[in-house]
Protein backbone atom coordinates (compact mmCIF):
# COMPACT_ATOMS: atom_id res chain seq x y z
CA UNK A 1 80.66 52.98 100.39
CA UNK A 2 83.30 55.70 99.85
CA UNK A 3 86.84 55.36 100.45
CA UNK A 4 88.63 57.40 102.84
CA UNK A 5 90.55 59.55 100.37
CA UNK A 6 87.47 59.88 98.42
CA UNK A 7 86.28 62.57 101.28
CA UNK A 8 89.33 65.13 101.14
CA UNK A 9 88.38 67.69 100.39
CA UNK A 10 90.96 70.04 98.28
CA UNK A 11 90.95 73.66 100.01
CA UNK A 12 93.17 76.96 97.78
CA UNK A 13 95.87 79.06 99.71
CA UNK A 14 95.91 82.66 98.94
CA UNK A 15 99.45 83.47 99.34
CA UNK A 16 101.45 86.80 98.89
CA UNK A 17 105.18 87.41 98.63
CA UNK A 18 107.97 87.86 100.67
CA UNK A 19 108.87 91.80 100.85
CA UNK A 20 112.42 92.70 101.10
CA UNK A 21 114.40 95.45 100.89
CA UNK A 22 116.77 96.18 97.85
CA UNK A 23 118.96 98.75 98.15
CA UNK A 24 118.68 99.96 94.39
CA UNK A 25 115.22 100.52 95.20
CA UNK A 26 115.94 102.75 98.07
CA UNK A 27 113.47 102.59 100.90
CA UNK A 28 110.53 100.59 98.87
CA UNK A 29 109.55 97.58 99.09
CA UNK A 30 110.31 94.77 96.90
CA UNK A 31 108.21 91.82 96.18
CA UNK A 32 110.28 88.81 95.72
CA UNK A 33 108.25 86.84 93.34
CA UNK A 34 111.43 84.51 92.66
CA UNK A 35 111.45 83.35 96.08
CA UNK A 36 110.15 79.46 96.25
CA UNK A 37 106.01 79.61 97.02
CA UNK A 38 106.98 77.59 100.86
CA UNK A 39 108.13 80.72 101.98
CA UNK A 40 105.08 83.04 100.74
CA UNK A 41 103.24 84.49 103.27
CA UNK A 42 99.49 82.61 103.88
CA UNK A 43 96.62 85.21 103.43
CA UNK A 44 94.02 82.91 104.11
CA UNK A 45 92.19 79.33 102.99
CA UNK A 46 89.73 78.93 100.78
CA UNK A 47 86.96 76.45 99.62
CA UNK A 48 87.59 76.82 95.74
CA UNK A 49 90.00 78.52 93.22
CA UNK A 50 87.07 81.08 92.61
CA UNK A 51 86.58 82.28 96.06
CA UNK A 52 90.64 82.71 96.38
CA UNK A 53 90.59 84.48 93.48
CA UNK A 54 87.58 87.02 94.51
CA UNK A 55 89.24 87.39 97.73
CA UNK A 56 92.81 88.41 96.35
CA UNK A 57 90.84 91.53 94.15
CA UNK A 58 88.94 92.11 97.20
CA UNK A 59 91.76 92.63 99.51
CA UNK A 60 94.03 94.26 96.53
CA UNK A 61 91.08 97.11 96.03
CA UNK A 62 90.60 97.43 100.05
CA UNK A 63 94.75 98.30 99.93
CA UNK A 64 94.07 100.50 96.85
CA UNK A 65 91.46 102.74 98.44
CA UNK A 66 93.61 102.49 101.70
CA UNK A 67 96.18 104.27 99.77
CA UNK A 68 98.59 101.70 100.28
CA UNK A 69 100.49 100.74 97.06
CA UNK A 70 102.77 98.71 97.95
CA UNK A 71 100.10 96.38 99.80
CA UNK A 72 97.89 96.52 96.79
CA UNK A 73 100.81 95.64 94.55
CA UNK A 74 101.46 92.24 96.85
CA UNK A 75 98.15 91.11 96.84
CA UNK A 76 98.06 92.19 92.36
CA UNK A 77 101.20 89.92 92.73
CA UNK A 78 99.32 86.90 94.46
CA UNK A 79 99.11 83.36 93.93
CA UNK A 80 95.89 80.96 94.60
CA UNK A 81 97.69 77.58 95.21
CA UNK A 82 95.41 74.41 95.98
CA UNK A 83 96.52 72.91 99.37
């Protein structure tokens, strides 16, 4: 017989930083990577590390090809976090 707890299953957040704007930067984008990881912004939910992982390259080429750096910077700057 298994307990309970034995069945959770653990599930990986893909999450992405907070943008805001910095003045020294002019009108760019900044990635606040010093910001705490509660107020990232939740890209999706994944089954393991590995599939997070595949999914953050996936979605960081898709923004490359897209021609949008700054998107393909957050996702470079992502974080797989188990849940």
């Amino acid at each position: 017989m298994h307990h309970p707890s034995s069945l959770l299953l653990l599930s990986w957040l893909l999450l992405i930083p907070p943008s805001s704007y910095d003045s020294t930067w002019g009108t760019g984008k900044v990635f606040d990577t010093d910001k705490p990881l509660s107020e990232w912004i939740n890209a999706g939910t994944f089954d393991s590390e590995d599939e997070c992982a595949a999914a953050r390259e996936q979605n960081r080429v898709i923004m490359a090809l897209r021609g949008s750096g700054d998107m393909e910077r957050r996702f470079a700057l992502g974080k797989c976090v188990s849940k």
